[in-house]
Protein backbone atom coordinates (compact mmCIF):
# COMPACT_ATOMS: atom_id res chain seq x y z
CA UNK A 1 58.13 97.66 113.60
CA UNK A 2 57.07 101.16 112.71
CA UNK A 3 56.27 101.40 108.48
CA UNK A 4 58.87 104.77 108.12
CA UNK A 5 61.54 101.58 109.68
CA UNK A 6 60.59 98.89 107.53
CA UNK A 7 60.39 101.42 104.46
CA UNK A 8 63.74 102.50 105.35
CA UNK A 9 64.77 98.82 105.63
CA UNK A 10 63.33 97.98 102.25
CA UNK A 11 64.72 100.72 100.57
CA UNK A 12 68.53 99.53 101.08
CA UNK A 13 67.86 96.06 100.61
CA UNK A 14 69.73 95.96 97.48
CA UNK A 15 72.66 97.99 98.90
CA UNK A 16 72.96 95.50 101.39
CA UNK A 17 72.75 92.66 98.93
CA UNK A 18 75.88 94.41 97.28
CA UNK A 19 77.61 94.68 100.59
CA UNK A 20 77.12 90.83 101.18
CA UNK A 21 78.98 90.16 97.48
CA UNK A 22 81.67 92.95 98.12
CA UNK A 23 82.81 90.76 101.66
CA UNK A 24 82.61 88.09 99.75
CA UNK A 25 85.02 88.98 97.09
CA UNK A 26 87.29 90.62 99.49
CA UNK A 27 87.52 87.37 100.81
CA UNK A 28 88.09 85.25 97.88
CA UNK A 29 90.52 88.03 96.74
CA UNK A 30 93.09 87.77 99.89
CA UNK A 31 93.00 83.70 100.01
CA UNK A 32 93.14 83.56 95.97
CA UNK A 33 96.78 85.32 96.55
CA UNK A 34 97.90 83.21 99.84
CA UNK A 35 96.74 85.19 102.85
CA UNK A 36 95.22 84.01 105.91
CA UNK A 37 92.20 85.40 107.82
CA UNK A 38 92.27 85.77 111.62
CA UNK A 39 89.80 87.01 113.98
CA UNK A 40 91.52 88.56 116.87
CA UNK A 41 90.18 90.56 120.05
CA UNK A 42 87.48 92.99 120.00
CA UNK A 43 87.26 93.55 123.79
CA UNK A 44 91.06 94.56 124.91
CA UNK A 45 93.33 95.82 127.85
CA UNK A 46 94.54 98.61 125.53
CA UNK A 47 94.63 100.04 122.42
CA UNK A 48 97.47 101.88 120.11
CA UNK A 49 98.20 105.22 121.74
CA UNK A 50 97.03 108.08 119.17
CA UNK A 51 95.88 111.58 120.18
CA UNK A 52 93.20 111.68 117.74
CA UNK A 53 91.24 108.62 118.29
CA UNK A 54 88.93 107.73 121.87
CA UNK A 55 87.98 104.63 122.30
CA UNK A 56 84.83 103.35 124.28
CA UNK A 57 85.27 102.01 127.36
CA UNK A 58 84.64 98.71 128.91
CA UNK A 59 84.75 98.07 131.62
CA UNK A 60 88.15 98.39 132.63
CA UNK A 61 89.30 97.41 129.10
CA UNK A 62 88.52 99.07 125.87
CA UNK A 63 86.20 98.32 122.19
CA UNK A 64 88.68 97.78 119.60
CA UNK A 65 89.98 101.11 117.70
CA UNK A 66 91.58 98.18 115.15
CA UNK A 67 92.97 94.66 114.96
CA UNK A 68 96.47 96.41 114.51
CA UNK A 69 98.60 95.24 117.28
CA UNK A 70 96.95 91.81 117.60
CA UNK A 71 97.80 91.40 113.98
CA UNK A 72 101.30 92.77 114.71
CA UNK A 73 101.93 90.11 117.12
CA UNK A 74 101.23 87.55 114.67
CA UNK A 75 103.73 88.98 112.46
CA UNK A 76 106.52 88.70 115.15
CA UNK A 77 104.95 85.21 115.93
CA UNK A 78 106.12 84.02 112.09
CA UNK A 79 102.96 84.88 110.04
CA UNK A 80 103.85 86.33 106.69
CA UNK A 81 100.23 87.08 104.94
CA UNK A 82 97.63 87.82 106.86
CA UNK A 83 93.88 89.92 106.71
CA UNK A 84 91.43 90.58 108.76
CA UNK A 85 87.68 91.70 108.53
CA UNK A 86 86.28 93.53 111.77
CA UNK A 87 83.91 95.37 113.74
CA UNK A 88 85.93 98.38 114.89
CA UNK A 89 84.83 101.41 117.48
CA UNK A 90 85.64 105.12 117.85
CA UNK A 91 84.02 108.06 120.49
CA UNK A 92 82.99 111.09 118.26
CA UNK A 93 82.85 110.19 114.79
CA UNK A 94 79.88 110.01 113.17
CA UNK A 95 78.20 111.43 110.20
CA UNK A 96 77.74 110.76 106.12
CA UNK A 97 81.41 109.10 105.95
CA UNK A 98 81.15 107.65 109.70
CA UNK A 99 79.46 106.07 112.75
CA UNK A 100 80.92 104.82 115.69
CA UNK A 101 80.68 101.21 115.45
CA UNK A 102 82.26 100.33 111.81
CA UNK A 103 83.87 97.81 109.74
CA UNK A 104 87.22 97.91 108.77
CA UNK A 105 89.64 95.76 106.53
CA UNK A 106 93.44 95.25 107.67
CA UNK A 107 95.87 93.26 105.45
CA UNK A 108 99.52 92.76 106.42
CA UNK A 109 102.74 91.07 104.40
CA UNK A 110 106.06 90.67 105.36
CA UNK A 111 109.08 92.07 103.54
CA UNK A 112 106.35 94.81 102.09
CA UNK A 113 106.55 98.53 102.07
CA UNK A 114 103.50 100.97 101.68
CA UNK A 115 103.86 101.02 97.89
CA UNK A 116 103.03 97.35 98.38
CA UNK A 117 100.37 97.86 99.88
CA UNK A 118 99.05 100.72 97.55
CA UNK A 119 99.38 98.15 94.63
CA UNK A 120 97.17 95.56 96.65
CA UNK A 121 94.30 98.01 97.04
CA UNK A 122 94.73 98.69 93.33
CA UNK A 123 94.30 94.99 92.33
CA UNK A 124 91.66 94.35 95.13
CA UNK A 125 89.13 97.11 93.97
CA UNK A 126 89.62 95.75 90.46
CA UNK A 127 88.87 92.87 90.89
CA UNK A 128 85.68 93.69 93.36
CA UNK A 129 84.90 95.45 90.00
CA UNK A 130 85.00 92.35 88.08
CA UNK A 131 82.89 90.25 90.38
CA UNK A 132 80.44 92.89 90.12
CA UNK A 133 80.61 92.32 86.39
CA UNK A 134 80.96 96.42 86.28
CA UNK A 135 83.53 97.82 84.16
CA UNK A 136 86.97 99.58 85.07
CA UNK A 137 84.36 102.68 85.00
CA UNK A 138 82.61 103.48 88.22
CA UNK A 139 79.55 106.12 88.55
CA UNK A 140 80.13 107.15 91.78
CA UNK A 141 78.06 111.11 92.86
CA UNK A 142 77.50 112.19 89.51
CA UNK A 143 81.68 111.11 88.92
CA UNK A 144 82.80 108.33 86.25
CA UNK A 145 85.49 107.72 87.87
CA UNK A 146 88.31 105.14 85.66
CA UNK A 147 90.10 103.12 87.84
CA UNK A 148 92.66 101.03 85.64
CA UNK A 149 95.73 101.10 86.97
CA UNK A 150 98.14 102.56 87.83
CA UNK A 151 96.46 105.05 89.79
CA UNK A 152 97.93 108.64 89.91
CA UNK A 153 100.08 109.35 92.87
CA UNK A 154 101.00 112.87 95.04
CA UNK A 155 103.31 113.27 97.69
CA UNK A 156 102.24 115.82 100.65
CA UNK A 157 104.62 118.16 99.89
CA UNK A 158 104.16 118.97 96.26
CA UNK A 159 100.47 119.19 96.88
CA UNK A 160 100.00 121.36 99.83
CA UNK A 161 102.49 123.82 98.09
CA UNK A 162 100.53 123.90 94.88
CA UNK A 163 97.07 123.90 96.25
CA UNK A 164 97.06 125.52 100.06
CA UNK A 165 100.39 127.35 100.22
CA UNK A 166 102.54 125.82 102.46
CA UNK A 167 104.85 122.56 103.13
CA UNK A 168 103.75 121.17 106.11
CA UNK A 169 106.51 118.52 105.94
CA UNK A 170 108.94 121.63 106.17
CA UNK A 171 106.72 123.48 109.32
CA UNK A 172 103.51 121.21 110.27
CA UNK A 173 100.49 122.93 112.20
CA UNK A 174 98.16 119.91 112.68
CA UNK A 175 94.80 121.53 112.95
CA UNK A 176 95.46 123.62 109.74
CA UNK A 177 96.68 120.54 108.28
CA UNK A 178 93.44 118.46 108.61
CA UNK A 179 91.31 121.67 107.32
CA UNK A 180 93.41 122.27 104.03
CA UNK A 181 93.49 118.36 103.48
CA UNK A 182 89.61 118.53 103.92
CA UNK A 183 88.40 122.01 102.31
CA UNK A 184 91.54 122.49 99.77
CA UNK A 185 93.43 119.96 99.26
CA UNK A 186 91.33 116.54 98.39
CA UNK A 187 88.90 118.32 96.53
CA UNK A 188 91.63 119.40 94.13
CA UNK A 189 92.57 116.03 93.13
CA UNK A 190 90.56 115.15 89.67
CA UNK A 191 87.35 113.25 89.89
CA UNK A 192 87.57 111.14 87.39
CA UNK A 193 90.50 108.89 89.01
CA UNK A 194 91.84 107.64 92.32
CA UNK A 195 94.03 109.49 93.70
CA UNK A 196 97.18 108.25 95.94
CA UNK A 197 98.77 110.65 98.29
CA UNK A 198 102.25 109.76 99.88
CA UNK A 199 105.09 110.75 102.57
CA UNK A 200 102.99 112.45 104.94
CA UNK A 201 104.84 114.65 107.83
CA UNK A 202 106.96 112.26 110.32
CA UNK A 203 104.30 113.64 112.66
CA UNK A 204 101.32 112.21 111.72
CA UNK A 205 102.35 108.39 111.36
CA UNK A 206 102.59 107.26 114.56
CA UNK A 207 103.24 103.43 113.62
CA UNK A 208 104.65 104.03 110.78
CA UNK A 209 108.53 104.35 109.39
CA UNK A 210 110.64 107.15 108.81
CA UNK A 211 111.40 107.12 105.44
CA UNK A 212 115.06 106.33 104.76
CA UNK A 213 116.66 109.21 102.54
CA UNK A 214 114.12 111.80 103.74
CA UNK A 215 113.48 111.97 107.66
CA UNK A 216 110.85 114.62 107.59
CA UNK A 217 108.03 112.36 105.93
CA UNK A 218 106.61 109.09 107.15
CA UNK A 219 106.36 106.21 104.18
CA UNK A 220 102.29 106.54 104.57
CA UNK A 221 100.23 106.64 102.04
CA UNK A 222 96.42 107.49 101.72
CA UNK A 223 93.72 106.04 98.98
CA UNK A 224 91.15 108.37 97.57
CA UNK A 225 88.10 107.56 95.22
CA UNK A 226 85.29 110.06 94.34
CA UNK A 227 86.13 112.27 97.96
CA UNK A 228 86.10 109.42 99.64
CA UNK A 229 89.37 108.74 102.20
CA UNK A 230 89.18 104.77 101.78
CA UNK A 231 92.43 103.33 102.78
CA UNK A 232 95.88 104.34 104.69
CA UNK A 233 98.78 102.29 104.46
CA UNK A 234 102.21 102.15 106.33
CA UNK A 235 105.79 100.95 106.02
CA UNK A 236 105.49 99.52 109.19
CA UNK A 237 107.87 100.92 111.87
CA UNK A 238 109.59 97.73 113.05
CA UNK A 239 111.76 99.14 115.83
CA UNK A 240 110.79 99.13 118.99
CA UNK A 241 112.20 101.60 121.21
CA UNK A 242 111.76 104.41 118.44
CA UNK A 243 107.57 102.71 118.42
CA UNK A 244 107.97 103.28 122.91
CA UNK A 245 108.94 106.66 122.30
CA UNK A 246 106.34 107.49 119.88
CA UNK A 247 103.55 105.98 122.09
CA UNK A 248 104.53 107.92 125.50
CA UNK A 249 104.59 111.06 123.26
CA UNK A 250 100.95 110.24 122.32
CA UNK A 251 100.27 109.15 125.60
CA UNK A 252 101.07 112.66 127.16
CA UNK A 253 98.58 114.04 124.55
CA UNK A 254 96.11 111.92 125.58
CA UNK A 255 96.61 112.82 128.75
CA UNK A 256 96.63 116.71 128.52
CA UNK A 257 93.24 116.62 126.72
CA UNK A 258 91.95 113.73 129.50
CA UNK A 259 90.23 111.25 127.22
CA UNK A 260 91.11 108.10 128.93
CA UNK A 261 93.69 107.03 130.74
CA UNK A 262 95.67 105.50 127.65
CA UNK A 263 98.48 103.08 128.67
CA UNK A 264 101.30 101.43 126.70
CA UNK A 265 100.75 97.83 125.29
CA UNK A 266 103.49 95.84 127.18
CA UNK A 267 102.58 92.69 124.95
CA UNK A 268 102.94 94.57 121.90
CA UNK A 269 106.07 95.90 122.48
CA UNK A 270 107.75 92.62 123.70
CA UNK A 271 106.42 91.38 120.24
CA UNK A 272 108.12 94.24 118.80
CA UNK A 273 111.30 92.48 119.20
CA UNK A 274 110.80 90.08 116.45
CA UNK A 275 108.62 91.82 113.89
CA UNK A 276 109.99 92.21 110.67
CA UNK A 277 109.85 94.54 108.02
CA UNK A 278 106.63 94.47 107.10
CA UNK A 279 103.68 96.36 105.41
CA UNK A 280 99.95 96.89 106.48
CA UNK A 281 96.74 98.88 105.31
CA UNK A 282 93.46 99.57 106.96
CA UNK A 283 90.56 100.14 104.37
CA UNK A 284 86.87 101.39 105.22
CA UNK A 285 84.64 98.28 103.93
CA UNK A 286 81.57 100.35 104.70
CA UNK A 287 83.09 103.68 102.61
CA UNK A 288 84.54 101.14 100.21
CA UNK A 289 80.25 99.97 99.63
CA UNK A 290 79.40 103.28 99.95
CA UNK A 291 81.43 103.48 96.47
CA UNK A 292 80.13 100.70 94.35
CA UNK A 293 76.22 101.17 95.57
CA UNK A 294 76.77 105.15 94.62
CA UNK A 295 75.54 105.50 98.31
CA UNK A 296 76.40 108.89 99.97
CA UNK A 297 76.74 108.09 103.41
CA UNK A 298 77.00 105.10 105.49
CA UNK A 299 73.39 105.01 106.73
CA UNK A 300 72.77 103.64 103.14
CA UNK A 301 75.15 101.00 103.32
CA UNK A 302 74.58 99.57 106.44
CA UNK A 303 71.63 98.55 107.96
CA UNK A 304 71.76 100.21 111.59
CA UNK A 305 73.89 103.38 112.39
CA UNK A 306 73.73 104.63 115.43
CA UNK A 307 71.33 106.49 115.34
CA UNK A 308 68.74 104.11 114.29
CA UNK A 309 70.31 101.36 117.03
């Protein structure tokens, strides 16, 4: 082992320590309130159909992009509470806030919307807090940051109007969409608290539901802490010829730009049949150390990227 390595090594030994007590107070925190953990699939004949995310290839099956439909199927299958702790894998995103190979939380409840959902990630970072014996205050980039709840929430719409100029619920252009959220938008949201931002544009939520009394937003929701993007929750859609639809639309995408040849999940969607209204979240674990060790990028936090693989 070469020294600059084992220095390296040495020098996030304590992060990594932290990591090892975060898991295991995620853990205590979802079977402390009733939910079961599974360990489904990494290696799989498909994945969900979105434009924006490549998987890695193997074979002639696919790394895991998430646990999402597996988790899904259990749903339909009569599961109610459910989480899930797992190596996930993307082509083309890495840097401080990612690496291809990364681990991702998923919790699901029936009979839940994404507000739901919001209010678990509210009690679960709490009470990671606690177990750390830190206080509601976290020092996080030269940020205090106070996160008793409840935390403040935004919709889309209000906030793109005030801050970038425009309602992209009303007209959405995608690539200016993920610029402003980047470079006007989330840096306008105060430091010192989390920040929730709801009802994204129909558009960009491809699993998840229309909400009721306004059909040009999706009920998604995204978690924000100190700049980071930590967790994005769903009303899950729960019909499944409006989910078919939504899929071959993505699948044409996919197709245009030739990433892979992206196919629809015929077990998925004959699960689809029987899965109730229901709410999930996906949550970085790796951002969500990155946090509590005051790390600024994942390299920090983990003990491999890869780069150093």
């Amino acid at each position: 082992m070469a020294d600059d390595e084992r220095s390296r090594l040495l020098g996030i030994k304590s992060n990594l320590e932290h990591r090892a007590k975060i898991f295991e107070l995620t853990r205590a925190f979802f079977c402390g309130n009733g939910f079961l953990e599974l360990d489904t699939p990494v290696r799989v004949p498909s994945v969900a159909p979105e434009s924006e995310i490549v998987p890695f290839s193997s074979e002639d099956w696919f790394l895991s992009t998430s646990p999402e439909l597996y988790m899904k199927r259990l749903l339909a299958a009569g599961y109610d509470k459910i989480f899930q702790i797992s190596h996930c894998f993307r082509k083309g995103e890495q840097g401080r806030y990612h690496n291809p190979e990364f681990t991702l939380l998923e919790w699901y409840r029936i009979g839940a919307d994404y507000m739901q959902m919001v209010s678990d990630t509210e009690q679960l970072v709490l009470a990671i807090a606690a177990g750390l014996q830190t206080t509601p205050l976290i020092h996080y980039k030269n940020q205090t940051i106070d996160i008793s709840t409840p935390w403040p929430r935004l919709t889309v719409h209000d906030v793109f109007v005030n801050v970038a100029g425009w309602d992209p619920v009303a007209e959405l252009e995608p690539s200016r969409f993920d610029v402003d959220l980047v470079t006007r938008v989330v840096p306008s949201f105060v430091s010192d608290r989390p920040t929730v931002l709801l009802d994204y544009p129909a558009a960009l939520a491809s699993l998840a539901r229309i909400k009721p009394d306004n059909p040009g937003v999706a009920e998604r929701a995204e978690v924000f802490i100190g700049g980071l993007e930590l967790a994005n929750a769903y009303s899950e859609l729960n019909d499944v010829q409006e989910q078919k639809q939504r899929f071959v639309a993505e699948i044409e995408k996919i197709w245009q730009k030739e990433s892979y040849k992206a196919s629809l999940s015929v077990k998925f969607l004959e699960a689809m049949v029987h899965l109730p209204a229901c709410g999930g979240i996906a949550l970085g674990m790796d951002r969500l150390v990155m946090l509590f060790c005051d790390a600024g990028s994942m390299a920090e936090v983990i003990p491999f990227t890869v780069d150093e693989a």
